[in-house]
C-alpha atoms as a PDB file:
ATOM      1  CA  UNK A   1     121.269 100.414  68.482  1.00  0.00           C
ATOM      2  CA  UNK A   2     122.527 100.426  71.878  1.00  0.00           C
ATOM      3  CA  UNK A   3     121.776 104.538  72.197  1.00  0.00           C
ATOM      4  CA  UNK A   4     118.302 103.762  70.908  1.00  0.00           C
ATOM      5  CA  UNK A   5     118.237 101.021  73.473  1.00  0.00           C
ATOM      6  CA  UNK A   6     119.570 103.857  76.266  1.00  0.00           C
ATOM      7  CA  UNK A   7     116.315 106.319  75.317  1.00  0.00           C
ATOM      8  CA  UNK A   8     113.978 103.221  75.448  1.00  0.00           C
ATOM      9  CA  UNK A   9     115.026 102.180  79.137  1.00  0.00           C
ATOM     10  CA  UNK A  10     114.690 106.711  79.522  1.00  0.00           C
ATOM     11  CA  UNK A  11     111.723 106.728  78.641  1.00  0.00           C
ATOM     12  CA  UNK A  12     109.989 103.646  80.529  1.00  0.00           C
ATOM     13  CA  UNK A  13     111.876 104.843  83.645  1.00  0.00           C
ATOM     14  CA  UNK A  14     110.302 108.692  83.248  1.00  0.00           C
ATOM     15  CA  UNK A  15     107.128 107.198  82.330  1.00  0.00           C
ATOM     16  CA  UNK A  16     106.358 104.602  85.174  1.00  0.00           C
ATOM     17  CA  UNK A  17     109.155 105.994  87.735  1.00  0.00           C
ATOM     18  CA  UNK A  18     106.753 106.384  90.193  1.00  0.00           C
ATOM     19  CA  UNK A  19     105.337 103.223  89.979  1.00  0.00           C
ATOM     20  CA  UNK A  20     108.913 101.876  90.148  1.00  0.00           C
ATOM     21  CA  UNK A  21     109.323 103.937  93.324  1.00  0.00           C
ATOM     22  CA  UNK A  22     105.804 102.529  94.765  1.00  0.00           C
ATOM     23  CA  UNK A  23     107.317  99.232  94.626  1.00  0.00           C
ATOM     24  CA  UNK A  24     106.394  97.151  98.331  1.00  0.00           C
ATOM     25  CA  UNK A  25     109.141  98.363 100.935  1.00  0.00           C
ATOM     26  CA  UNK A  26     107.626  96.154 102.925  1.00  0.00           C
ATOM     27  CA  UNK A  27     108.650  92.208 102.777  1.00  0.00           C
ATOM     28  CA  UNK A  28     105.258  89.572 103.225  1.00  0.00           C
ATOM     29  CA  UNK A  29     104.468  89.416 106.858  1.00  0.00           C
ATOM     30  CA  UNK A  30     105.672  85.521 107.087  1.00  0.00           C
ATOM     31  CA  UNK A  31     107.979  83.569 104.648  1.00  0.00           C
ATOM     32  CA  UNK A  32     106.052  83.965 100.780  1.00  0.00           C
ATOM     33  CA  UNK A  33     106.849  81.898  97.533  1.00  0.00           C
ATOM     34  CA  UNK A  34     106.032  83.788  94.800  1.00  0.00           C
ATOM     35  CA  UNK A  35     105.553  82.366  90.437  1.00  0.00           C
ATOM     36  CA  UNK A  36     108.014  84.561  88.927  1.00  0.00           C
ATOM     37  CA  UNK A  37     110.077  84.545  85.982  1.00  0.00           C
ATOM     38  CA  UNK A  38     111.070  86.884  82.781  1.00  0.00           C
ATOM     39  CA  UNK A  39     110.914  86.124  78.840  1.00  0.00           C
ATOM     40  CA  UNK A  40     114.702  85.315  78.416  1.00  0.00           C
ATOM     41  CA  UNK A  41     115.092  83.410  81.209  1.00  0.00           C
ATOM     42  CA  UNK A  42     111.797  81.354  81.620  1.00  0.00           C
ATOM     43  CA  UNK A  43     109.525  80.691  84.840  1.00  0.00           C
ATOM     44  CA  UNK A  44     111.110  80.603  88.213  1.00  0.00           C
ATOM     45  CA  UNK A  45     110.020  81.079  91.944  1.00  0.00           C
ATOM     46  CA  UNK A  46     110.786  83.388  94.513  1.00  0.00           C
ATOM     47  CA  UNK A  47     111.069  82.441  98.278  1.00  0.00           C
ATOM     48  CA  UNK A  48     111.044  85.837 100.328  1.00  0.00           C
ATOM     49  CA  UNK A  49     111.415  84.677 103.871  1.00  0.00           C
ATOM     50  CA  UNK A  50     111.750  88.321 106.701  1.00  0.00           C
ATOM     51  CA  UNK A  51     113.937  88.431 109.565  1.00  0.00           C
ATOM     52  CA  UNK A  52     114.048  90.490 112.575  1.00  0.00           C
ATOM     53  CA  UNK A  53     114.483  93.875 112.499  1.00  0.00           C
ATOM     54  CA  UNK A  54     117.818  94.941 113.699  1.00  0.00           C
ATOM     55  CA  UNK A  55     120.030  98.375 114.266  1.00  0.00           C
ATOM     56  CA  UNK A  56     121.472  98.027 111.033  1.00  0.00           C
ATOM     57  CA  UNK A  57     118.192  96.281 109.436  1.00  0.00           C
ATOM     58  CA  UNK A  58     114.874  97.893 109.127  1.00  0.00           C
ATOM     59  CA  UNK A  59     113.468  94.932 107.271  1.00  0.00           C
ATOM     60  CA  UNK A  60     115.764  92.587 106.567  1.00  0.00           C
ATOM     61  CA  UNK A  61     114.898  89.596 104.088  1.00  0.00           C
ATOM     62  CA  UNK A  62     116.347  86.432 102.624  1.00  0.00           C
ATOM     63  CA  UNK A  63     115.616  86.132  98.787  1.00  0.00           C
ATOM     64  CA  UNK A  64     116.225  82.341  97.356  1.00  0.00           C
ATOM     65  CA  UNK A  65     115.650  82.198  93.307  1.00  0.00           C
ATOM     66  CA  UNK A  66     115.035  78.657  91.682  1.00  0.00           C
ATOM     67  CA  UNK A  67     114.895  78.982  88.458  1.00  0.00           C
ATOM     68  CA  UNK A  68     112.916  76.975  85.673  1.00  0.00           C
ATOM     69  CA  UNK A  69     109.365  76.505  88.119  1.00  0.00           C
ATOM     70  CA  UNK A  70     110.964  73.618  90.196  1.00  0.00           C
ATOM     71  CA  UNK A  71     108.574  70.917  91.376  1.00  0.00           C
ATOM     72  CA  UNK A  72     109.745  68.233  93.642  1.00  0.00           C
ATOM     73  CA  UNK A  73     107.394  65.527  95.405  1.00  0.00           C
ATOM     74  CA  UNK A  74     109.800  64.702  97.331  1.00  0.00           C
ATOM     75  CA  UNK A  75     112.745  66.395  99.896  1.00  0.00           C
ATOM     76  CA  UNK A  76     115.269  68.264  97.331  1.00  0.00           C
ATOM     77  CA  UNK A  77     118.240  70.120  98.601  1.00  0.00           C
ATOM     78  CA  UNK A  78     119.981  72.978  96.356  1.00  0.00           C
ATOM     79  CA  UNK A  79     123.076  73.921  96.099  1.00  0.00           C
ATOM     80  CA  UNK A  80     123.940  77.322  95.689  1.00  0.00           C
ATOM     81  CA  UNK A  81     127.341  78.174  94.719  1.00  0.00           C
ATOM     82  CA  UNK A  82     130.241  81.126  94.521  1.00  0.00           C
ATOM     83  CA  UNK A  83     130.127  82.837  91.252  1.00  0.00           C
ATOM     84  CA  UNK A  84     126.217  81.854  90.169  1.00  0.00           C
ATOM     85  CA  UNK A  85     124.871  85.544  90.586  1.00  0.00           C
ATOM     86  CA  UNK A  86     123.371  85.245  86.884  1.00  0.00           C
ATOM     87  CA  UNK A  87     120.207  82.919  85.680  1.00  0.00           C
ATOM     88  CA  UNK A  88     123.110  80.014  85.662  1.00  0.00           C
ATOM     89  CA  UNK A  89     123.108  76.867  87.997  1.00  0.00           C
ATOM     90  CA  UNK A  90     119.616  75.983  90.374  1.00  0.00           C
ATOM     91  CA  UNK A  91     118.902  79.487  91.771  1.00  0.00           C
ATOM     92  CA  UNK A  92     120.913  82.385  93.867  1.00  0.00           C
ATOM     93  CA  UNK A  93     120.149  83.501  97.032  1.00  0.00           C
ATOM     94  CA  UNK A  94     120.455  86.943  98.466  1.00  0.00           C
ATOM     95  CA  UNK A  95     120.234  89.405 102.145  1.00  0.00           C
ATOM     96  CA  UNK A  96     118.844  92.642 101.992  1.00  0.00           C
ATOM     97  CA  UNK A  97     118.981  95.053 104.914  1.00  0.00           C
ATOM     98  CA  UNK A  98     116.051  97.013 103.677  1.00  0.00           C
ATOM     99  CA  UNK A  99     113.772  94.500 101.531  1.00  0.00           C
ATOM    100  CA  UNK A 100     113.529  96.108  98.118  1.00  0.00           C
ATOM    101  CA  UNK A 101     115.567  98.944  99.060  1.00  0.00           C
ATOM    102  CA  UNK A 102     119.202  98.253  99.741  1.00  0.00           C
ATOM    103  CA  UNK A 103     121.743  96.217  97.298  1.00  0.00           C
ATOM    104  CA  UNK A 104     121.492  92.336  98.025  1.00  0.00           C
ATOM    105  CA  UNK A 105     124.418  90.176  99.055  1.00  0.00           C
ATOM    106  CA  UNK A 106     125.204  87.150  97.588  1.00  0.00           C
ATOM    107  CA  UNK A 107     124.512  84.116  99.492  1.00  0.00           C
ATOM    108  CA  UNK A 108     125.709  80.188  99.071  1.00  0.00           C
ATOM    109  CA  UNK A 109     124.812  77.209 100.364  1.00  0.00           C
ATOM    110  CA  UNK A 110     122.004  74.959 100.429  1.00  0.00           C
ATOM    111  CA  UNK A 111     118.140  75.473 100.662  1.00  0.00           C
ATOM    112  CA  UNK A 112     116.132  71.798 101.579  1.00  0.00           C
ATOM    113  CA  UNK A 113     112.896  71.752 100.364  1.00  0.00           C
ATOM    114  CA  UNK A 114     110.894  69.425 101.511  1.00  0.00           C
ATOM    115  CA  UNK A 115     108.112  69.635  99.111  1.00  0.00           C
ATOM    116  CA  UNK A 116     107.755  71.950  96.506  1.00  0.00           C
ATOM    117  CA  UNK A 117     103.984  71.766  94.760  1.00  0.00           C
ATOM    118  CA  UNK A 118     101.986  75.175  93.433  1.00  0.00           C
ATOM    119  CA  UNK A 119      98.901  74.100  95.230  1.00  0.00           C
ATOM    120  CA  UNK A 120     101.148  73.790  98.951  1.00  0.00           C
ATOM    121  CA  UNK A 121     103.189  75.642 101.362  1.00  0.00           C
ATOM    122  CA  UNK A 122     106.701  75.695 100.283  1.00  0.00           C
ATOM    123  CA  UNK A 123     108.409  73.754 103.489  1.00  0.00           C
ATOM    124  CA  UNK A 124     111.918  73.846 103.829  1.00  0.00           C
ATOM    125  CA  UNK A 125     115.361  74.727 105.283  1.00  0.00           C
ATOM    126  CA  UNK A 126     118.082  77.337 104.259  1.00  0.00           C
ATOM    127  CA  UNK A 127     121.947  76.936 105.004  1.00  0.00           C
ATOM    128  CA  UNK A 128     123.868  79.917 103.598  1.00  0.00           C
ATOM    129  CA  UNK A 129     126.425  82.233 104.216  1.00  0.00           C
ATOM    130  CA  UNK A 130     128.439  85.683 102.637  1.00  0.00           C
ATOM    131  CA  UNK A 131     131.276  85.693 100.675  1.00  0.00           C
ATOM    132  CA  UNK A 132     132.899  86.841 104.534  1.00  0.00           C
ATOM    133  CA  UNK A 133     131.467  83.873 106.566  1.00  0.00           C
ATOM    134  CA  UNK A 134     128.497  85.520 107.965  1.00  0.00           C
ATOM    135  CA  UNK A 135     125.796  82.862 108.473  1.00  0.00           C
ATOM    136  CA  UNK A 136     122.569  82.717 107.266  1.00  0.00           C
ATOM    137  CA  UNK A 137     120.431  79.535 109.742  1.00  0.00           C
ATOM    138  CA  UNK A 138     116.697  78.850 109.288  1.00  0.00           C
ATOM    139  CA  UNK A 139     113.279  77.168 108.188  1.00  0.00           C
ATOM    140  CA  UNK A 140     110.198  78.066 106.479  1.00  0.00           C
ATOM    141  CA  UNK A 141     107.014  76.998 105.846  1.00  0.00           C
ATOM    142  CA  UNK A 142     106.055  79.722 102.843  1.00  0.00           C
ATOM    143  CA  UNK A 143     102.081  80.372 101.479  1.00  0.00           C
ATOM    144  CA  UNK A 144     101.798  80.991  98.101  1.00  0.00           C
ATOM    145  CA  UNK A 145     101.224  84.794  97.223  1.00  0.00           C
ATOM    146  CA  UNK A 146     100.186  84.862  93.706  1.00  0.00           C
ATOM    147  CA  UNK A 147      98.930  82.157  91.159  1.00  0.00           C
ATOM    148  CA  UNK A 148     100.831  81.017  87.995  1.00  0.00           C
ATOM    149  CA  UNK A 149     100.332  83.551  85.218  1.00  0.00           C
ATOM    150  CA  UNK A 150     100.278  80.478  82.837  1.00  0.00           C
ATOM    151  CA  UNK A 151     102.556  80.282  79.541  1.00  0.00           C
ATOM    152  CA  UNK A 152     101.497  81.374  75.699  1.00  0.00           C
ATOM    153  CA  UNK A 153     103.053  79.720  73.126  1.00  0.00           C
END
């Protein structure tokens, strides 16, 4: 199974490589919440919000995950914790040096949304920091960039 499996993934990867390798490098030109989500794992939403270039950052981005296609009315603060890398918990968060490009590094701490509706900005607040103290500080007001692909039962 798992060798079948192996020339599966092979083949896919030979097949659309390329389009693999077209993938944005990139990020949104502002902060962008995005509907998102996979078949084991359900819906979700993305919050890519850029930073400033740097020396040692091309195009540096902060990736927040919630998972299950939060909706709050109201202000709702996450917590994002050590040790919830996997589709566990609320949501990760992640800082790339090179958005889509370089490896991501694990972020906790908490993200305050304000509001959190499909038809609205996303408005909010992040808190976060590395596993070696460095801090992550800002706010975002986020525009939608795609549409809910819906579910089929």
């Amino acid at each position: 199974m798992r060798s079948w499996m192996l020339g599966a993934w092979s083949a896919l990867l030979l097949h659309s490589g390329p389009a693999i390798l077209a993938q944005d490098v990139k990020p949104p030109a502002g902060p962008t919440i995005y509907h998102t989500g996979a078949p084991w794992d359900g819906a979700a939403s993305e919050l890519v919000v850029p930073l400033k270039a740097t020396a040692g950052a091309a195009t540096p981005v902060i990736r927040i995950d919630l998972w299950g296609d939060p909706t709050f009315a109201a202000p709702h603060v996450v917590e994002l914790v050590t040790g919830n890398e996997g589709s566990q918990g609320p949501g990760r968060a992640s800082y790339q040096t090179q958005y889509n490009r370089s490896m991501p590094v694990p972020l906790y701490g908490t993200v305050t949304l304000t509001r959190l509706v499909a038809t609205e900005p996303a408005v909010g607040s992040y808190q976060l920091k590395s596993v070696d103290g460095v801090p992550y500080k800002g706010s975002f007001r986020a525009v939608w960039g795609n549409s809910s692909a819906g579910m089929i039962r």
